[in-house]
PDB file of N, CA and C in Angstrom:
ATOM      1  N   UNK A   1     -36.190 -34.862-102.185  1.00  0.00           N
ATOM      2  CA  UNK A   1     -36.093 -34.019-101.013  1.00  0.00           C
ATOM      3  C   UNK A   1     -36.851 -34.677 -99.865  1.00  0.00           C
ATOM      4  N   UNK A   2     -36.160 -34.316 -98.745  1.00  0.00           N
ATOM      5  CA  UNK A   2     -37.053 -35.285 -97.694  1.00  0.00           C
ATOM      6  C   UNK A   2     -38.151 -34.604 -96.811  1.00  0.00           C
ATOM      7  N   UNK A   3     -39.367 -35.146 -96.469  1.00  0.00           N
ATOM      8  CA  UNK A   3     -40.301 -34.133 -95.704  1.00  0.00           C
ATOM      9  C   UNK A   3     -39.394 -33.326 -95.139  1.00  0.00           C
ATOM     10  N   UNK A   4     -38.544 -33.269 -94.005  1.00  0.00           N
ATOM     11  CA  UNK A   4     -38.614 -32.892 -92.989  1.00  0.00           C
ATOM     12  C   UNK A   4     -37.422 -31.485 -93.335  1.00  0.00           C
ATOM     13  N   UNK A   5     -36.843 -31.474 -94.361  1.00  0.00           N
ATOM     14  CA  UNK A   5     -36.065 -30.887 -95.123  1.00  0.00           C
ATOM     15  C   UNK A   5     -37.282 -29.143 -95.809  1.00  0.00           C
ATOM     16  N   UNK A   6     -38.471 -29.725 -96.151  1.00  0.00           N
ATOM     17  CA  UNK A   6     -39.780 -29.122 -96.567  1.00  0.00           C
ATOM     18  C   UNK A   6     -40.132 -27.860 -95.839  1.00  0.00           C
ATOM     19  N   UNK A   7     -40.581 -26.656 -96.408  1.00  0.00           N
ATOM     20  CA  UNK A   7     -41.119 -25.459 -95.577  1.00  0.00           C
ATOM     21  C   UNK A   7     -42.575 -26.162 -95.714  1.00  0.00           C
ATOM     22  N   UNK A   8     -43.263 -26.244 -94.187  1.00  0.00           N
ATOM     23  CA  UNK A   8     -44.525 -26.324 -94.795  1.00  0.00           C
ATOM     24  C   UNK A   8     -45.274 -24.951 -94.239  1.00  0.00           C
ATOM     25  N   UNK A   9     -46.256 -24.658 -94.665  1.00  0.00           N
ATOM     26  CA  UNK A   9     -47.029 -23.469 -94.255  1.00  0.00           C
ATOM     27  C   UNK A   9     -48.413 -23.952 -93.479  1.00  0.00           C
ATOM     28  N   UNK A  10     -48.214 -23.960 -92.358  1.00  0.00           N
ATOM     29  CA  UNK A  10     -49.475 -24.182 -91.425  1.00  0.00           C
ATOM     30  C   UNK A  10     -50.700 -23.431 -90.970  1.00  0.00           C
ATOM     31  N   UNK A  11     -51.355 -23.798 -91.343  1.00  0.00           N
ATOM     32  CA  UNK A  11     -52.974 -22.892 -90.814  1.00  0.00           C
ATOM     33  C   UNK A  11     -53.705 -23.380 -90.282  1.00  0.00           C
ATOM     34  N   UNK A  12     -54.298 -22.644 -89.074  1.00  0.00           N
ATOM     35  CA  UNK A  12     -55.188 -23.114 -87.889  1.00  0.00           C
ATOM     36  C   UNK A  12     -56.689 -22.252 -87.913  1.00  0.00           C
ATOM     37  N   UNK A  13     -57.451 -22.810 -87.854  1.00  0.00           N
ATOM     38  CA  UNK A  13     -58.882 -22.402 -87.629  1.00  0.00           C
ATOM     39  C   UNK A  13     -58.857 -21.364 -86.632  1.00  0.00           C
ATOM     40  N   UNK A  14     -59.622 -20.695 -86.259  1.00  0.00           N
ATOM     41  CA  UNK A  14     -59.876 -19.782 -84.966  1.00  0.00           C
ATOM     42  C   UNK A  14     -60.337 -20.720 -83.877  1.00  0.00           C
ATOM     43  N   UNK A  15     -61.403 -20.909 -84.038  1.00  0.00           N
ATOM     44  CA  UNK A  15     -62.108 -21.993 -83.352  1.00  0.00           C
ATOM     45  C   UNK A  15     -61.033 -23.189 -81.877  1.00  0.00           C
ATOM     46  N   UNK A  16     -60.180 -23.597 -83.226  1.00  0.00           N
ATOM     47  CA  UNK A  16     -59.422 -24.616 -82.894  1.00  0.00           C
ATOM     48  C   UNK A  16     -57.655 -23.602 -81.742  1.00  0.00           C
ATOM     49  N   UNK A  17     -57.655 -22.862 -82.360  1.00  0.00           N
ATOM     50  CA  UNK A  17     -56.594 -21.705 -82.016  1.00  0.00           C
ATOM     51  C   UNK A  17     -57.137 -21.429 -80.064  1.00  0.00           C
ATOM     52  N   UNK A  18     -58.306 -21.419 -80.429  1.00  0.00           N
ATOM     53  CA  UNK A  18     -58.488 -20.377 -79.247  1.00  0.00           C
ATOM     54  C   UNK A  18     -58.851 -21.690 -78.007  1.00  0.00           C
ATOM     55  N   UNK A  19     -59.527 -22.188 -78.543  1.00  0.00           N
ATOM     56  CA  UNK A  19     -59.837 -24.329 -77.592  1.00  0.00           C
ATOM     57  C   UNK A  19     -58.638 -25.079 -77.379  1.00  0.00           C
ATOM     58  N   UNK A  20     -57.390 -24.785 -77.992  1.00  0.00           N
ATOM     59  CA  UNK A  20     -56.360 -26.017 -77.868  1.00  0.00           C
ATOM     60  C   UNK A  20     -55.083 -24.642 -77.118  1.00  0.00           C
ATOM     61  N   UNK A  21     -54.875 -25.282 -76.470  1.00  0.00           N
ATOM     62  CA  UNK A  21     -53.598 -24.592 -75.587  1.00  0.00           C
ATOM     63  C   UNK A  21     -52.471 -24.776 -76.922  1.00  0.00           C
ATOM     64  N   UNK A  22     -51.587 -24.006 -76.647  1.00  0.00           N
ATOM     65  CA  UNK A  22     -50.128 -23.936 -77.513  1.00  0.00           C
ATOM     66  C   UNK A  22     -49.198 -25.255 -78.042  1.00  0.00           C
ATOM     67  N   UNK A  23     -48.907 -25.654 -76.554  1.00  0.00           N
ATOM     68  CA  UNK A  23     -48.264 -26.709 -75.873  1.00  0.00           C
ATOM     69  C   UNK A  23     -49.085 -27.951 -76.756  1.00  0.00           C
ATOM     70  N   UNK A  24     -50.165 -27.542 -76.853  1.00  0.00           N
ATOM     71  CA  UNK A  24     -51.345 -29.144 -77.445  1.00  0.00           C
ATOM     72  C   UNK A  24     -51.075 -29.299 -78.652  1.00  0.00           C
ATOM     73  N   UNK A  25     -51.117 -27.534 -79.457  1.00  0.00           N
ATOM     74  CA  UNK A  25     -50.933 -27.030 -80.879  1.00  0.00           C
ATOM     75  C   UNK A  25     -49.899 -27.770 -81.508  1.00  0.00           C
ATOM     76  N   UNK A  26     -48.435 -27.504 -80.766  1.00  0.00           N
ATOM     77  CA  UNK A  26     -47.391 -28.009 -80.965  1.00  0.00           C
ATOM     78  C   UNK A  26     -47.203 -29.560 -80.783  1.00  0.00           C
ATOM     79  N   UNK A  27     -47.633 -30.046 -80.153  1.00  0.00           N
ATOM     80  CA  UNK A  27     -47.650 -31.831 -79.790  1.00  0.00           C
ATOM     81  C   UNK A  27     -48.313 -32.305 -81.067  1.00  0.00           C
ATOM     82  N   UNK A  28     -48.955 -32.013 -81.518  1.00  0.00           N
ATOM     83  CA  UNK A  28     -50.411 -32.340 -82.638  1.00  0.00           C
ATOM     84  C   UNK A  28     -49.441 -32.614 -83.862  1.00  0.00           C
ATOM     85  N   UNK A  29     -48.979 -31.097 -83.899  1.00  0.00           N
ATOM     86  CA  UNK A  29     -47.926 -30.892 -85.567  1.00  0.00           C
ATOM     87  C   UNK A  29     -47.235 -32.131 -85.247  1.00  0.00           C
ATOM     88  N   UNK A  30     -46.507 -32.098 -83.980  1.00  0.00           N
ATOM     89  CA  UNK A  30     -45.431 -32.813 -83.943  1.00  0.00           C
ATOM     90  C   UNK A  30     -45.809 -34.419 -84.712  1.00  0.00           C
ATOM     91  N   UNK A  31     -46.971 -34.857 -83.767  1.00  0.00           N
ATOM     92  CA  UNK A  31     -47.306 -36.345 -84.550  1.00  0.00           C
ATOM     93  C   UNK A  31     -47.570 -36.112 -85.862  1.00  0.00           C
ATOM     94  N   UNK A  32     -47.890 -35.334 -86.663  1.00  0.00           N
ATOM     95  CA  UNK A  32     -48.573 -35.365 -87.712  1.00  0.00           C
ATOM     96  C   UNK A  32     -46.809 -35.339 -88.702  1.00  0.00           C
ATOM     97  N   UNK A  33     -46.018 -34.884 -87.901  1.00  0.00           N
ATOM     98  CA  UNK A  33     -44.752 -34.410 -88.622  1.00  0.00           C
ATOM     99  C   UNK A  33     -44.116 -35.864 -88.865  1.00  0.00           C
ATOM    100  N   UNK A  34     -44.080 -36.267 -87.331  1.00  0.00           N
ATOM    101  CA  UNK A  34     -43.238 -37.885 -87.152  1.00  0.00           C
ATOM    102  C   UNK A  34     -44.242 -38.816 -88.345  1.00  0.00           C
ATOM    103  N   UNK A  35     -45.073 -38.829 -87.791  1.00  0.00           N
ATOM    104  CA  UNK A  35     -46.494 -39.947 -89.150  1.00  0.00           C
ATOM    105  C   UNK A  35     -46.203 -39.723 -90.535  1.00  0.00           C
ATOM    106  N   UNK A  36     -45.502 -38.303 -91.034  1.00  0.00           N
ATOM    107  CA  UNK A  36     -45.132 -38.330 -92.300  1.00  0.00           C
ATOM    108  C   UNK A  36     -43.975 -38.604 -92.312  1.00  0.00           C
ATOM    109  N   UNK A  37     -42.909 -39.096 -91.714  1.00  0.00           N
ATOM    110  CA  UNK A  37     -41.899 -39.309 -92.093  1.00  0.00           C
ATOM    111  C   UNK A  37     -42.185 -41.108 -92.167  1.00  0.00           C
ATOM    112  N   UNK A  38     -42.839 -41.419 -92.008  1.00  0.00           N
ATOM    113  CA  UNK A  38     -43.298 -42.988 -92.507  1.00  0.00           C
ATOM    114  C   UNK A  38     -43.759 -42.933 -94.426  1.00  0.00           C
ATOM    115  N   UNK A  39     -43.235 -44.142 -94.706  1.00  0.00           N
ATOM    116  CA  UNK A  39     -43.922 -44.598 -95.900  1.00  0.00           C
ATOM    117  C   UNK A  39     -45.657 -44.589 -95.963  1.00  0.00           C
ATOM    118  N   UNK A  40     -45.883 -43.955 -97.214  1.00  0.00           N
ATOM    119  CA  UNK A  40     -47.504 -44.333 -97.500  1.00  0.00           C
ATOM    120  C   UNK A  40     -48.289 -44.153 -96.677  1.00  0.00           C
ATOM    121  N   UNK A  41     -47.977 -42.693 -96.123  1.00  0.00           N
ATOM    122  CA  UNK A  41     -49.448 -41.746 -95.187  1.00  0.00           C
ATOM    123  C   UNK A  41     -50.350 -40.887 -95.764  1.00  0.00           C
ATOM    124  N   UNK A  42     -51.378 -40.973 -95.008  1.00  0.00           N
ATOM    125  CA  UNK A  42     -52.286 -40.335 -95.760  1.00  0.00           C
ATOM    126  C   UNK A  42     -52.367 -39.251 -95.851  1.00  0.00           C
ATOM    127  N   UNK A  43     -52.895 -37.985 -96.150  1.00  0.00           N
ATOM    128  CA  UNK A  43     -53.441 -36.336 -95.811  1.00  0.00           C
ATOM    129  C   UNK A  43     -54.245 -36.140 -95.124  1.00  0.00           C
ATOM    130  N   UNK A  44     -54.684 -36.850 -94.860  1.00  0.00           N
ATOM    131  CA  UNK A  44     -55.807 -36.831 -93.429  1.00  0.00           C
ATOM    132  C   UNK A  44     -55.692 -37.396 -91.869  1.00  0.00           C
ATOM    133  N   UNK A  45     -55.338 -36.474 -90.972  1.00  0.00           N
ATOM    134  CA  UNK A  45     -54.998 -36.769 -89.708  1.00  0.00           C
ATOM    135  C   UNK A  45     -56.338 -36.620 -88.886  1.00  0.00           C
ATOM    136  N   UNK A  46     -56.504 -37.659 -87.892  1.00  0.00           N
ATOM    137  CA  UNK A  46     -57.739 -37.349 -87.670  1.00  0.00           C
ATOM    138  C   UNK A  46     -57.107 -37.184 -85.821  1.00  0.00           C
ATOM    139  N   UNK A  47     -57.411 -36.578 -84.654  1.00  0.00           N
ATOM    140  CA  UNK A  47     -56.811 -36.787 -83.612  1.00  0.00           C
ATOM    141  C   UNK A  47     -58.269 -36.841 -82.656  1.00  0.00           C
ATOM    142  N   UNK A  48     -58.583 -37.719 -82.038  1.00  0.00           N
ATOM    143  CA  UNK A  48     -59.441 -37.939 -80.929  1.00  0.00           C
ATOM    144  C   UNK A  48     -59.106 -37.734 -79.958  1.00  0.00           C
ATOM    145  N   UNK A  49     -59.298 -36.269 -78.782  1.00  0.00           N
ATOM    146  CA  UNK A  49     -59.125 -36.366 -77.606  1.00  0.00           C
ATOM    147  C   UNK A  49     -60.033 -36.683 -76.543  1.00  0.00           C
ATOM    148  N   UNK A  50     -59.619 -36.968 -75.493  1.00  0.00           N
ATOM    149  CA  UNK A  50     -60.559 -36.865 -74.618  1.00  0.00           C
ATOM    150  C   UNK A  50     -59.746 -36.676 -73.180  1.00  0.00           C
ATOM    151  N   UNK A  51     -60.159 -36.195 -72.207  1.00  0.00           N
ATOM    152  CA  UNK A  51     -59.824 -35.632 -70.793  1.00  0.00           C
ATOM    153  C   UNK A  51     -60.535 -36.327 -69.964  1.00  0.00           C
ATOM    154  N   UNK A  52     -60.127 -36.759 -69.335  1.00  0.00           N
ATOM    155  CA  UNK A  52     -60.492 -37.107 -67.799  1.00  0.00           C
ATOM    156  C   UNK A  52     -59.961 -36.466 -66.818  1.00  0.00           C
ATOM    157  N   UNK A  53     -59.878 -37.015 -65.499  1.00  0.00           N
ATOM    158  CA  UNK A  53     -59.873 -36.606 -64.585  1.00  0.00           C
ATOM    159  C   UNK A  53     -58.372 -35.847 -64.575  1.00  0.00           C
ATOM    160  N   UNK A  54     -57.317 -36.574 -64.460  1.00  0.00           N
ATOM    161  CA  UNK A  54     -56.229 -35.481 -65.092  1.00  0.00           C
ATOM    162  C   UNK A  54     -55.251 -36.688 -65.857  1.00  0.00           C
ATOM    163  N   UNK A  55     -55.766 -37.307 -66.909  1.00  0.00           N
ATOM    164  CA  UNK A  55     -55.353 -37.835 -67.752  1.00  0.00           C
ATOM    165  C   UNK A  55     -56.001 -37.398 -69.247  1.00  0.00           C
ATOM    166  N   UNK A  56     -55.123 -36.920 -70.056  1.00  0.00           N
ATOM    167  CA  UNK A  56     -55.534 -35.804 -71.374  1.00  0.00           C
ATOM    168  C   UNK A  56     -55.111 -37.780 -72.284  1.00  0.00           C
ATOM    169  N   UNK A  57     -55.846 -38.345 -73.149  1.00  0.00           N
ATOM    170  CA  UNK A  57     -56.031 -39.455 -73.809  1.00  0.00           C
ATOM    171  C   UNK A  57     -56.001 -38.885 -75.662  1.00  0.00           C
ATOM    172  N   UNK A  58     -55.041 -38.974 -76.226  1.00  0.00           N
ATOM    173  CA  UNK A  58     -55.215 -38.975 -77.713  1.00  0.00           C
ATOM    174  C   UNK A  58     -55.185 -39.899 -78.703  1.00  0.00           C
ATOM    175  N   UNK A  59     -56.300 -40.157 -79.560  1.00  0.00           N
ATOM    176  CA  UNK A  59     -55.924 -40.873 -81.204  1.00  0.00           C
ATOM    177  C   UNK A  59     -55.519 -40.285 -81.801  1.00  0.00           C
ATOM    178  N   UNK A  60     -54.585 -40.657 -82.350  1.00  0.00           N
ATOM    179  CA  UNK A  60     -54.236 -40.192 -83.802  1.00  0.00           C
ATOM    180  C   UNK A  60     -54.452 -41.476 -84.560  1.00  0.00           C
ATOM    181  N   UNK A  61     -55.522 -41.086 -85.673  1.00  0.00           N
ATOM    182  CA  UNK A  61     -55.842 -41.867 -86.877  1.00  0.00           C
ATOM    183  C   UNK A  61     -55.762 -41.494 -87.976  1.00  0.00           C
ATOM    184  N   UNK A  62     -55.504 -42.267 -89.379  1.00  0.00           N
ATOM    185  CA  UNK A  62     -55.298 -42.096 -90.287  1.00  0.00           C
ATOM    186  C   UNK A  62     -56.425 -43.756 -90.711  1.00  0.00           C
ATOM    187  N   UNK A  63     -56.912 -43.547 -92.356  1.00  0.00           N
ATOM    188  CA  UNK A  63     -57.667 -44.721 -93.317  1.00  0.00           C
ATOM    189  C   UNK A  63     -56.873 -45.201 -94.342  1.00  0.00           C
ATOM    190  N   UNK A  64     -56.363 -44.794 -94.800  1.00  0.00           N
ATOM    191  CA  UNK A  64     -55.315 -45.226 -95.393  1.00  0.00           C
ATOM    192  C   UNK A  64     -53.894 -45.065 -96.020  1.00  0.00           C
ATOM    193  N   UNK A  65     -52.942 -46.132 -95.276  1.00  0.00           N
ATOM    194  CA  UNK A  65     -53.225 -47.104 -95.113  1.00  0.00           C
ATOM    195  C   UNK A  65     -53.643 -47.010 -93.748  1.00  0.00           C
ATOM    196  N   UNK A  66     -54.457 -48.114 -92.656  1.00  0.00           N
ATOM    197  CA  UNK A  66     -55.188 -47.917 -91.457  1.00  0.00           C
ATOM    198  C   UNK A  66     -54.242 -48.195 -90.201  1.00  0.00           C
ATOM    199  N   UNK A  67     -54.195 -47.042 -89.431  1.00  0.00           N
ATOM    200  CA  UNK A  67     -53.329 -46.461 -88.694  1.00  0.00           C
ATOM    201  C   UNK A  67     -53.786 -45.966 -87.723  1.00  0.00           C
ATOM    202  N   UNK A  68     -53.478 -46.315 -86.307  1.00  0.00           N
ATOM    203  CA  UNK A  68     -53.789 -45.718 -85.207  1.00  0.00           C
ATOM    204  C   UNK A  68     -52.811 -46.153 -83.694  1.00  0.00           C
ATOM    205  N   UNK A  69     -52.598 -45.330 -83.130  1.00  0.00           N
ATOM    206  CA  UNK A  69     -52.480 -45.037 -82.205  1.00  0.00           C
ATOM    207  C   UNK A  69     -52.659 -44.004 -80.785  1.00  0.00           C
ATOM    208  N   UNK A  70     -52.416 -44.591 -79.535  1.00  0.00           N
ATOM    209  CA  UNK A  70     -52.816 -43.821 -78.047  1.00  0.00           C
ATOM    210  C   UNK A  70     -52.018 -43.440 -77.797  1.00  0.00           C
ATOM    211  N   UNK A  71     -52.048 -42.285 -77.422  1.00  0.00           N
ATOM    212  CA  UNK A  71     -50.982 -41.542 -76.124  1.00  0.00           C
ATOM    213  C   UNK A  71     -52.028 -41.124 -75.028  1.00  0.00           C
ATOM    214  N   UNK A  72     -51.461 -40.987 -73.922  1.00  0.00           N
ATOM    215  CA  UNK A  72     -51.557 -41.064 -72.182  1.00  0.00           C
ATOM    216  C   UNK A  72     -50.914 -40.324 -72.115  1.00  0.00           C
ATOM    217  N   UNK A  73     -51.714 -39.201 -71.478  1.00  0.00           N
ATOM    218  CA  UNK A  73     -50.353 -38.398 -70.878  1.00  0.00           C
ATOM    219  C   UNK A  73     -51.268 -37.895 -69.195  1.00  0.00           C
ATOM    220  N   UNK A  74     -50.586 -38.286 -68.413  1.00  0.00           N
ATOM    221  CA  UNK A  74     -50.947 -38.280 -66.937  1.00  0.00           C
ATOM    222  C   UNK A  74     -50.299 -37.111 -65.926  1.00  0.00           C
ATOM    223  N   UNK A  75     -51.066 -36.831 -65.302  1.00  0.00           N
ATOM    224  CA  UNK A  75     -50.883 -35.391 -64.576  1.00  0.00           C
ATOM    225  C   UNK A  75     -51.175 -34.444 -65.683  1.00  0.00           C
ATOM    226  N   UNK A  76     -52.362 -34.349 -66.180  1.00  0.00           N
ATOM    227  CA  UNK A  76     -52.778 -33.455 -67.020  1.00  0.00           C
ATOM    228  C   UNK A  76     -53.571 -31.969 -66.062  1.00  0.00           C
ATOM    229  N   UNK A  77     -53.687 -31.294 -66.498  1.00  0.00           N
ATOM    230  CA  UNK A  77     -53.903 -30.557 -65.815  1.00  0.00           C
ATOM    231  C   UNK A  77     -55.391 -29.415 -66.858  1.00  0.00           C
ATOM    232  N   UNK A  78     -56.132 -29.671 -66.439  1.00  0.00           N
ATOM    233  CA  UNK A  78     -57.729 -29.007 -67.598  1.00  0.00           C
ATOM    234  C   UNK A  78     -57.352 -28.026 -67.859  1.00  0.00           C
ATOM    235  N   UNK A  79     -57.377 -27.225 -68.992  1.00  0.00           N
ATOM    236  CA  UNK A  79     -57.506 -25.897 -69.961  1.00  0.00           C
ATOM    237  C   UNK A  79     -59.124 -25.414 -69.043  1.00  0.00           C
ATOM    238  N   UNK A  80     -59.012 -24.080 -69.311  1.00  0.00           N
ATOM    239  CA  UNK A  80     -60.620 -23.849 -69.181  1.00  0.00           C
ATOM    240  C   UNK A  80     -61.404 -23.807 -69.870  1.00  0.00           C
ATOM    241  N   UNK A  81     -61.191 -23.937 -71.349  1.00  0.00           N
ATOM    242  CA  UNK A  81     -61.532 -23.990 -72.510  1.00  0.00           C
ATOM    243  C   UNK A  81     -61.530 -25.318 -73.139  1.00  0.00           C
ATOM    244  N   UNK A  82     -62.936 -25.842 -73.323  1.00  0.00           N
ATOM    245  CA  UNK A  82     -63.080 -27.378 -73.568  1.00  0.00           C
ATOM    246  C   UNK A  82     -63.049 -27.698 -74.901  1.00  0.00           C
ATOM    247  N   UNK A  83     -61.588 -28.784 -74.545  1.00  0.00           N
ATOM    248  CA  UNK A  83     -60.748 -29.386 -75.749  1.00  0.00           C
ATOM    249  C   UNK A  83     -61.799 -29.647 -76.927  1.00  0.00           C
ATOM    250  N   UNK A  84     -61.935 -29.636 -77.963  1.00  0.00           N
ATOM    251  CA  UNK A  84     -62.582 -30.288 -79.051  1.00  0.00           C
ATOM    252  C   UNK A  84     -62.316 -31.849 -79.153  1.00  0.00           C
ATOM    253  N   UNK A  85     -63.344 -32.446 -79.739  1.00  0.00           N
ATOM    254  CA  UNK A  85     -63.626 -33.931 -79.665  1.00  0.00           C
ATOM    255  C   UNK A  85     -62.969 -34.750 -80.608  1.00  0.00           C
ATOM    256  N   UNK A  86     -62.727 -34.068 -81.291  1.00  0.00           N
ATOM    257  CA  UNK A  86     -62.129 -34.526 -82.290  1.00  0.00           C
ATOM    258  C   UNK A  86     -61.003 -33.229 -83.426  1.00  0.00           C
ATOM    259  N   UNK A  87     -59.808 -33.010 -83.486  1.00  0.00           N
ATOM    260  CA  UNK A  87     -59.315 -32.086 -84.597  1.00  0.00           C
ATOM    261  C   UNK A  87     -58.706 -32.868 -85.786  1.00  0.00           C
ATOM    262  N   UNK A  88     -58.943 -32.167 -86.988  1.00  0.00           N
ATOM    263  CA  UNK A  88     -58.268 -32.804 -88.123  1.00  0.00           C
ATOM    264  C   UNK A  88     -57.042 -32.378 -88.686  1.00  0.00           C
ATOM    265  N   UNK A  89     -56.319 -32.784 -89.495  1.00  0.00           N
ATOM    266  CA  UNK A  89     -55.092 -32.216 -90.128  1.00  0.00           C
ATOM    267  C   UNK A  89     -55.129 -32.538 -91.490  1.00  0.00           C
ATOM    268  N   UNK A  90     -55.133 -31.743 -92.384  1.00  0.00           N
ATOM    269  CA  UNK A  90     -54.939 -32.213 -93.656  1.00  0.00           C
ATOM    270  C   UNK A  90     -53.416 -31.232 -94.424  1.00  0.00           C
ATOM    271  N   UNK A  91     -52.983 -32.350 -94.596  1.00  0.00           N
ATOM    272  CA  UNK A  91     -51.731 -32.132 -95.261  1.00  0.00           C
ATOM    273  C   UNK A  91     -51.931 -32.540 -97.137  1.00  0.00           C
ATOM    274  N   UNK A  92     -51.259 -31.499 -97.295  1.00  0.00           N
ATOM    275  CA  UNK A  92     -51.061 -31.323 -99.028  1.00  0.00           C
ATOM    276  C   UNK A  92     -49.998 -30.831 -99.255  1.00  0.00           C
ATOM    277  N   UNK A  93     -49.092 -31.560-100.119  1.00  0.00           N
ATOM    278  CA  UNK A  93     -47.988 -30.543-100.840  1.00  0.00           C
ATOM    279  C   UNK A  93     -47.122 -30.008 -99.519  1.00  0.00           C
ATOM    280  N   UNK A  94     -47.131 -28.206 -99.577  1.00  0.00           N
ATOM    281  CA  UNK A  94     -46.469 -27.856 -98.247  1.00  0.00           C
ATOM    282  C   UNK A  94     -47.040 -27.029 -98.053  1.00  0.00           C
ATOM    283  N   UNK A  95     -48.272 -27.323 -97.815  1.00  0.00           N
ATOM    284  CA  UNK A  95     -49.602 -26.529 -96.444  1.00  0.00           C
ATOM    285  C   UNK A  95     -50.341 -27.567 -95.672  1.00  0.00           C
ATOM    286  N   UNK A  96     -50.094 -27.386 -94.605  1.00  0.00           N
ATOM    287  CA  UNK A  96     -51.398 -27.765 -93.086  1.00  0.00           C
ATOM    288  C   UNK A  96     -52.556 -27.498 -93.175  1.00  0.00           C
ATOM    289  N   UNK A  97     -53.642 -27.656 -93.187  1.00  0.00           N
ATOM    290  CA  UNK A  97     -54.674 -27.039 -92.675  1.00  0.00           C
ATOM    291  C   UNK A  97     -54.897 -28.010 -91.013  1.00  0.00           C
ATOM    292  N   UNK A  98     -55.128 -27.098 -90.433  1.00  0.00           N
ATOM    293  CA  UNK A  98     -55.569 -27.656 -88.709  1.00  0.00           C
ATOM    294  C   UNK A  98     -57.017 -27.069 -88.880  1.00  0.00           C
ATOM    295  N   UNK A  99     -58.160 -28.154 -88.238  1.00  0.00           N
ATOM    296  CA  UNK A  99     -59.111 -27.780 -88.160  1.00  0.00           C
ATOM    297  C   UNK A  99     -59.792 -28.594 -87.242  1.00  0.00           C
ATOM    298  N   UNK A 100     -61.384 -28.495 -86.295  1.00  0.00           N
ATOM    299  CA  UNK A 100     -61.705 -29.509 -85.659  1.00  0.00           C
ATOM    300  C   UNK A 100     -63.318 -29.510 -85.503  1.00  0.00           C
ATOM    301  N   UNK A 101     -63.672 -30.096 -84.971  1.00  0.00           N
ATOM    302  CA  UNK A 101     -65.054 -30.237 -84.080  1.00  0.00           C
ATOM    303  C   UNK A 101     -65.300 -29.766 -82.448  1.00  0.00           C
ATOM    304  N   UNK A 102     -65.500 -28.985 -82.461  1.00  0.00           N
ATOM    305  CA  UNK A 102     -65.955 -27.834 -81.170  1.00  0.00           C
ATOM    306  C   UNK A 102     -67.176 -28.938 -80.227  1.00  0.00           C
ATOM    307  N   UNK A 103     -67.834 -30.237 -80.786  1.00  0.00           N
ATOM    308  CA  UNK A 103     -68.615 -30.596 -80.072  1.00  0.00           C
ATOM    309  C   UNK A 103     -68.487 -30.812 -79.156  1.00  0.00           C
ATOM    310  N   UNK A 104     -69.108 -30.959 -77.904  1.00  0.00           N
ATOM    311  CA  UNK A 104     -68.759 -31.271 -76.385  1.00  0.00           C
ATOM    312  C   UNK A 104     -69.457 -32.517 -76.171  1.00  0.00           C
TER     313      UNK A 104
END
């Protein structure tokens, strides 16, 4: 059966729910969705954001096998609610967990 074929059941922290806009929520799954449709990914999504001036900057990393990439996304526009520094994804089977780091 192929991932994408899969019900998965997704769960989000509060924390992370109430800090990440919808629009962000949904972009996040999305990479984490495309990254599994690759050979030999891991369960652990790791996503590094950071904001500037109105450029919103993301990692998405994975350890093994070692995996990373940037997205840019320009004309960003600030949440009032400050993004977390880092959110994780752990995938198992067919449940999500979304979770992150609130540090500033």
């Amino acid at each position: 059966m192929e991932k994408n074929s899969m019900n998965i059941n997704r769960y989000i922290t509060r924390g992370i729910n109430e800090s990440i806009p919808l629009d962000l929520q949904i972009l996040l799954w999305n990479m984490v969705k495309e990254r599994d449709n690759q050979p030999h990914t891991d369960y652990l999504h790791i996503f590094r954001l950071q904001e500037d001036e109105n450029i919103l900057s993301i990692t998405h990393e994975q350890e093994q096998p070692a995996y990373k990439l940037e997205y840019h996304y320009i004309n960003y526009v600030k949440n009032q609610n400050t993004l977390p520094k880092k959110v994780y994804v752990i995938r198992e089977n067919d449940v999500d967990v979304f979770y992150g780091s609130v540090a500033k």
